[in-house]
Protein backbone atom coordinates (compact mmCIF):
# COMPACT_ATOMS: atom_id res chain seq x y z
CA UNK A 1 -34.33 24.58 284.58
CA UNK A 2 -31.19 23.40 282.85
CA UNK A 3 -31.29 19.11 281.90
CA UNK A 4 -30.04 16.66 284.05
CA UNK A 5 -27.22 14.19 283.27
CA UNK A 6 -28.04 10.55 284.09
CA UNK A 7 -26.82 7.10 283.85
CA UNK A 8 -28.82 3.42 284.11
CA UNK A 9 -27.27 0.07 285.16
CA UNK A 10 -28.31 -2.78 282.58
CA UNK A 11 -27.12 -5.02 285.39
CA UNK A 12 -26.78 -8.60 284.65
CA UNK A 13 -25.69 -11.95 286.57
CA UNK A 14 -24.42 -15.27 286.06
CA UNK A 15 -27.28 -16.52 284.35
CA UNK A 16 -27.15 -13.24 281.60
CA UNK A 17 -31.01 -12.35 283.49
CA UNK A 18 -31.07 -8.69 284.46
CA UNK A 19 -31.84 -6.58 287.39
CA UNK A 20 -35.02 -4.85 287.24
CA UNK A 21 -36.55 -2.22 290.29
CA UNK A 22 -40.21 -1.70 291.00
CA UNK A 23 -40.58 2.53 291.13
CA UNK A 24 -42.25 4.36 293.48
CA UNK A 25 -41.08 7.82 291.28
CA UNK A 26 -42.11 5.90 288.28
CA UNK A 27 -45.65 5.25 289.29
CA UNK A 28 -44.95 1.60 290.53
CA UNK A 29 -43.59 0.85 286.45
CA UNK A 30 -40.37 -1.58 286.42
CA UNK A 31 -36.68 0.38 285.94
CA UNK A 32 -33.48 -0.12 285.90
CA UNK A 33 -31.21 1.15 288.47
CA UNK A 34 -30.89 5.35 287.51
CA UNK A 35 -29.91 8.34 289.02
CA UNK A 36 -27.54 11.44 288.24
CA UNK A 37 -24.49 11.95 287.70
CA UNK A 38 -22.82 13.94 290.43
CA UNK A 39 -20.33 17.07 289.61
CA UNK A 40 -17.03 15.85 288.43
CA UNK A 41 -18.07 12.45 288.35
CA UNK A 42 -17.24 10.01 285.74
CA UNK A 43 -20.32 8.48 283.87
CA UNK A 44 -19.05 5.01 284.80
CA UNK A 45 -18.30 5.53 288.16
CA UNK A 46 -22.02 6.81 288.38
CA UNK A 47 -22.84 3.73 287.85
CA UNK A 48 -20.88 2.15 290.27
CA UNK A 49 -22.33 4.37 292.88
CA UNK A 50 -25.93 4.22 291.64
CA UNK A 51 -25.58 0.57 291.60
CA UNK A 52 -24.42 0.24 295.47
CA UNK A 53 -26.70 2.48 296.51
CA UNK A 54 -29.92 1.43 295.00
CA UNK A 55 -29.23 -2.32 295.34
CA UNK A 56 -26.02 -2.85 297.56
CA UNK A 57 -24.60 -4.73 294.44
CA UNK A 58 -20.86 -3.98 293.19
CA UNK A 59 -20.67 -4.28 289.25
CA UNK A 60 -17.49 -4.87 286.63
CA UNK A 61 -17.24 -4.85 283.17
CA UNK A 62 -19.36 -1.89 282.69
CA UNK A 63 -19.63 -0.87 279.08
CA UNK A 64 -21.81 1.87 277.46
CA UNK A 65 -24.95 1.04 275.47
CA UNK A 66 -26.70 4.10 274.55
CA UNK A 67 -27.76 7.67 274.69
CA UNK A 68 -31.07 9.63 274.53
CA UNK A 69 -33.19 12.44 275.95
CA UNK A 70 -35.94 12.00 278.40
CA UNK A 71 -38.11 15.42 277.99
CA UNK A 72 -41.57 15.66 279.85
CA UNK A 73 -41.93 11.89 280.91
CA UNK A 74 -45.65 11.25 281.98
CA UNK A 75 -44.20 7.76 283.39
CA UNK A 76 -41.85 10.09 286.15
CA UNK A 77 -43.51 11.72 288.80
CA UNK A 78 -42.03 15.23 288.06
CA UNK A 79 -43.25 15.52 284.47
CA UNK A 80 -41.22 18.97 284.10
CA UNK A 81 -37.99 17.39 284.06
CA UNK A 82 -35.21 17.09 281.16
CA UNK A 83 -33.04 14.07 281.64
CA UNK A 84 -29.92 13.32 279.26
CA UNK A 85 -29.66 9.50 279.41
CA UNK A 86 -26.72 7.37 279.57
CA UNK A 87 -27.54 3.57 279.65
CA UNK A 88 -24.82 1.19 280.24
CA UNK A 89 -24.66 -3.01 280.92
CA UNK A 90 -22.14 -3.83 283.51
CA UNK A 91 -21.98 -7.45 285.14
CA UNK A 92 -23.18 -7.51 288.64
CA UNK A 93 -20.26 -9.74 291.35
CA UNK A 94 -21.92 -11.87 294.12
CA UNK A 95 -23.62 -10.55 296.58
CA UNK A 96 -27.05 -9.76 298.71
CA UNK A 97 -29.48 -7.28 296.88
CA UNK A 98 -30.62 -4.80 299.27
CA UNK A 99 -32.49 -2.22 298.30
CA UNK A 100 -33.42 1.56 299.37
CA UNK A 101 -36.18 3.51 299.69
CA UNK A 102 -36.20 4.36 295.64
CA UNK A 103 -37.71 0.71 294.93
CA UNK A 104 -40.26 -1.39 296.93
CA UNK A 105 -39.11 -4.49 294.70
CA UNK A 106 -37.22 -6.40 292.75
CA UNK A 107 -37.15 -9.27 290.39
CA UNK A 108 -34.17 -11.12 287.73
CA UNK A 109 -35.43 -11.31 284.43
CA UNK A 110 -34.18 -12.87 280.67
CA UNK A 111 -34.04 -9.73 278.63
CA UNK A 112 -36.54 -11.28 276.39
CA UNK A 113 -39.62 -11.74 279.07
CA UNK A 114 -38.84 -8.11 280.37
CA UNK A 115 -40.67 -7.37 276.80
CA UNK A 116 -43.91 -8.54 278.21
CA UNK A 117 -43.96 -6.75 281.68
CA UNK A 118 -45.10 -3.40 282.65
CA UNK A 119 -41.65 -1.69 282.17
CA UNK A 120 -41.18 2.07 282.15
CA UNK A 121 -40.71 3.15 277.99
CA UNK A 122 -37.76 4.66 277.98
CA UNK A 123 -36.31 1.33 279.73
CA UNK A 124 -38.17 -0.75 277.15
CA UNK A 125 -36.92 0.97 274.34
CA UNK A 126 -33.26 0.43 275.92
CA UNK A 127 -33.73 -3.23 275.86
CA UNK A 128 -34.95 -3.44 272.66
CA UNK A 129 -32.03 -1.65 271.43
CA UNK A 130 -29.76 -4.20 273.49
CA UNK A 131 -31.49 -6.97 272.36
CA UNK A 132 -31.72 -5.86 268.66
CA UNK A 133 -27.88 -4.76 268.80
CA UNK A 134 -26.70 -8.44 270.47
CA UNK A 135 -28.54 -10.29 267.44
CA UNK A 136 -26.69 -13.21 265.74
CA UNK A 137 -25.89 -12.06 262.38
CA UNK A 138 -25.07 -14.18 259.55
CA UNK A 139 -21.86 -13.33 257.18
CA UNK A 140 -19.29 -14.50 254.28
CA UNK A 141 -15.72 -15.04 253.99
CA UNK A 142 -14.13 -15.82 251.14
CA UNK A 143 -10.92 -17.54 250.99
CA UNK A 144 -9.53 -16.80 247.59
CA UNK A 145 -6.54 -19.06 246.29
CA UNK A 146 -4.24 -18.33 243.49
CA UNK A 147 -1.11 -20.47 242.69
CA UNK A 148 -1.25 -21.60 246.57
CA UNK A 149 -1.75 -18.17 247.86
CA UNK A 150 -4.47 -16.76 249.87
CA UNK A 151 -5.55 -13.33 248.83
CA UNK A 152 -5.42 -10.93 252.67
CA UNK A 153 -6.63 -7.16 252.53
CA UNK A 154 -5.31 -4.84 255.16
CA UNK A 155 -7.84 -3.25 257.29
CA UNK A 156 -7.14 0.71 257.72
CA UNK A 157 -6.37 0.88 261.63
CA UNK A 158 -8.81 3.99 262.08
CA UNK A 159 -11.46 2.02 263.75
CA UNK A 160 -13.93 4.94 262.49
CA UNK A 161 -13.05 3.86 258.68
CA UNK A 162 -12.39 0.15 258.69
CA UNK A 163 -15.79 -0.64 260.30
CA UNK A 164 -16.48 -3.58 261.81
CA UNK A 165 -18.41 -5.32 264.10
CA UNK A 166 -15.67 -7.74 265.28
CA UNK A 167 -13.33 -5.16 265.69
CA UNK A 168 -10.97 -5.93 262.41
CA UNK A 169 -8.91 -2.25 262.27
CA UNK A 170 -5.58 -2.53 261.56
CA UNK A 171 -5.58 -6.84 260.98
CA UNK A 172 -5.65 -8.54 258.00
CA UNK A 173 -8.59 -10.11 256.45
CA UNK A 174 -10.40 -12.03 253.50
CA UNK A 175 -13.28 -10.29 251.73
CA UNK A 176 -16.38 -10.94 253.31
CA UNK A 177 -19.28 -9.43 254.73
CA UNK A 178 -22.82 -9.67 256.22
CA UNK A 179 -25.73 -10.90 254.38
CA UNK A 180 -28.69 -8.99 253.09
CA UNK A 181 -32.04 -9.89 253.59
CA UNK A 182 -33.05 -11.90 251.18
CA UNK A 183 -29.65 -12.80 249.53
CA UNK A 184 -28.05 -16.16 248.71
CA UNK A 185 -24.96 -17.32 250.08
CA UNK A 186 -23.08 -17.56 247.01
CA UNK A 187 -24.63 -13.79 245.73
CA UNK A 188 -23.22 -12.51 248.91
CA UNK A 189 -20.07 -13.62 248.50
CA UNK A 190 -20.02 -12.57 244.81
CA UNK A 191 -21.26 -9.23 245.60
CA UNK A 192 -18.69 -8.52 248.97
CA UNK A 193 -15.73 -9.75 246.96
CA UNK A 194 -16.95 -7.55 243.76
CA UNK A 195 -17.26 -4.73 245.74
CA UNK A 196 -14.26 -4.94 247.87
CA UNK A 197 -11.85 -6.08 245.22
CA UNK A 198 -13.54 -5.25 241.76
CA UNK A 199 -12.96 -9.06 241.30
CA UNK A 200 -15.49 -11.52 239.57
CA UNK A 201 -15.57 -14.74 241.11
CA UNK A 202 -16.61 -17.97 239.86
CA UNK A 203 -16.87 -21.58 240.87
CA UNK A 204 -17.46 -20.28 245.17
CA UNK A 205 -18.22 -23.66 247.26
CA UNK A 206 -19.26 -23.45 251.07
CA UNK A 207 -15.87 -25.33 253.02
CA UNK A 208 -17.00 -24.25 256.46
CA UNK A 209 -19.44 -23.13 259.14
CA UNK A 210 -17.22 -21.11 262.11
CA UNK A 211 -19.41 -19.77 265.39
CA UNK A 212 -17.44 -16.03 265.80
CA UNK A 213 -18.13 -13.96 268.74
CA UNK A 214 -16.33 -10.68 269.40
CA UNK A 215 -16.86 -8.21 272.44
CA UNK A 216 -19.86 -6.63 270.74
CA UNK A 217 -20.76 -8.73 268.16
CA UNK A 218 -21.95 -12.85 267.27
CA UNK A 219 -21.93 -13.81 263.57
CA UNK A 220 -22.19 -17.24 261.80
CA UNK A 221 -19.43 -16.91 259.41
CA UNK A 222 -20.09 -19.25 256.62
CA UNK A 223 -16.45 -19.69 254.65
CA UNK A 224 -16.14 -20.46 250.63
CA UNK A 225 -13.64 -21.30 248.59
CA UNK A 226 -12.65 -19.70 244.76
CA UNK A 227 -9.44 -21.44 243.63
CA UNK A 228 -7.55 -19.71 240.38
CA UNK A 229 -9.72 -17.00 239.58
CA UNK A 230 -9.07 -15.24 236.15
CA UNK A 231 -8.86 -11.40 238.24
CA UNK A 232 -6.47 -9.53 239.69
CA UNK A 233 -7.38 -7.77 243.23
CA UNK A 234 -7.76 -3.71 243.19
CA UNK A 235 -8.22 -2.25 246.27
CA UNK A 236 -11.92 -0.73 245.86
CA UNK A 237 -12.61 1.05 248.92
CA UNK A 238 -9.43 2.49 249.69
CA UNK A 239 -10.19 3.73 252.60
CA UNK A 240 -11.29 0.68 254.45
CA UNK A 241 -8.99 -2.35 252.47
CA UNK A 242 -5.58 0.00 252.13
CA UNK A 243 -4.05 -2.73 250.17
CA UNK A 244 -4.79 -6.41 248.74
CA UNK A 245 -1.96 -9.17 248.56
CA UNK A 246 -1.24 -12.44 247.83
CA UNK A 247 0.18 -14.50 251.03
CA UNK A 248 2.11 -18.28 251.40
CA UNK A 249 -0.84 -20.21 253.85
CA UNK A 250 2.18 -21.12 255.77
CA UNK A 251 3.73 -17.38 255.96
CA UNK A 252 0.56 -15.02 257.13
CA UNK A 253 0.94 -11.33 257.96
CA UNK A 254 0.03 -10.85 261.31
CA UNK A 255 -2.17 -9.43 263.13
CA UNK A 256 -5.02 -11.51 261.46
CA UNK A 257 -8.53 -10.45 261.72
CA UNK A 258 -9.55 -13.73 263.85
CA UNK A 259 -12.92 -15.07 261.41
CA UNK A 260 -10.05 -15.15 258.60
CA UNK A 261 -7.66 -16.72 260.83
CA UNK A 262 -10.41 -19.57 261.74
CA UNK A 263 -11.51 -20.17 257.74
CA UNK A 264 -7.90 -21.16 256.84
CA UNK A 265 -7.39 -23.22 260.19
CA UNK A 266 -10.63 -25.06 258.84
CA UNK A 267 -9.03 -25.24 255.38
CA UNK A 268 -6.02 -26.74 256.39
CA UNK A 269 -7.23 -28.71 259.09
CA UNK A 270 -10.29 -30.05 256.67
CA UNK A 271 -12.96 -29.17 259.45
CA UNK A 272 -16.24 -28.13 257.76
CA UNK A 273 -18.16 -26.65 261.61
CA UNK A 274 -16.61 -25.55 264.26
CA UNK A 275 -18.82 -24.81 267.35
CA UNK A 276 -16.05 -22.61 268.98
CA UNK A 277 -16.26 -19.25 269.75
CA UNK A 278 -12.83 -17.50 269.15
């Protein structure tokens, strides 16, 4: 018997509660809405279907959240099955649930209490990942001025080697990164800038406190200022910062990675927090 390809519906609504099933074929354990993928089907029009069938609910914004293999489930009620498993969350439009004979119930749920219920482990572990991957993460940016200039790095537009959460390929940006465990605020933005630009900062004070949410990832960006500093920039990882340069506050290159773009609005505009997203 060859393995099955499969998607599941993360399928949330207005209130950002999702959409879990009560199984029958999953000894009565909660799921999310599953099935397989049908020949020459795309994975997210799988969903779409799966999704009307299961519940009579029509989804958008459907976006992929992981992969994994389901071998010799205990939890199904065919344990000699091999499922390839592609979970997705989508956003479910209004409408009256109505389900079919795959589920005898349903219920809408804050990811967080799901935790606690008697959910099917291969769905848990799903959620966790969501739930672990939509964290709020804390980072730096560091808005270096020399002779009136702020110092910009340009991101390599291969998404694959400028890496970042916020989706920065391609823009410009300050140096900056995420905190460590552990770390101060001021080591942190020592360490990013040393290791980005092989420069030594000194003299870094906190100007501002931005909220920055991207299509896959929430940081608090906390911004600090180094005025004059005695380095020049080098470009120290190549192949993620192609180039470091020295920009009028009034002349930017464009595009601008947008949590470097918000720091020097809060310089200029003298704003220490802004609650914003972007």
């Amino acid at each position: 018997m060859e393995p099955s390809t499969t998607i599941g519906a993360y399928i949330f609504n207005e209130n950002n509660e999702i959409l879990l099933l009560k199984s029958p074929k999953w000894h009565n354990k909660w799921v999310i809405v599953c099935g397989h993928v049908e020949f020459g089907e795309k994975l997210t029009d799988a969903v779409t279907r799966e999704v009307k069938e299961e519940t009579n609910l029509e989804v958008k914004k459907i976006e992929f959240l992981r992969v994994f293999d389901m071998i010799h489930s205990k939890e199904f009620h065919d344990e000699n099955r091999h499922f390839v498993c592609h979970n997705f969350t989508c956003k479910a439009l209004p409408g009256e649930i109505k389900l079919n004979e795959e589920a005898s119930e349903y219920c809408w749920v804050k990811p967080e209490a799901a935790l606690t219920m008697d959910v099917e482990s291969a769905t848990l572990e799903s959620l966790k990942y969501y739930l672990k991957k939509r964290a709020i993460s804390v980072g730096v940016g560091i808005m270096v001025l020399k002779n009136g200039k702020v110092l910009l790095g340009q991101r390599n537009p291969n998404k694959e080697k400028a890496s970042s959460k916020l989706d920065g390929q391609g823009t410009w940006t300050m140096p900056g990164g995420k905190m460590n465990y552990g770390e101060s605020v001021i080591g942190c933005a020592k360490r990013e800038t040393k290791e980005e630009t092989g420069m030594d900062l000194k003299d870094l004070k906190v100007i501002c406190v931005n909220n920055d949410l991207g299509k896959s990832a929430h940081f608090i960006t906390l911004g600090l200022l180094c005025v004059d500093p005695e380095d020049e920039p080098k470009a120290m990882e190549p192949e993620t910062i192609l180039v470091w340069r020295w920009f009028d506050l009034n002349e930017l290159p464009s595009p601008m990675y947008f949590p470097s773009q918000r720091l020097i609005d809060a310089y200029k505009e003298k704003r220490f927090f802004n609650a914003a997203y972007k």
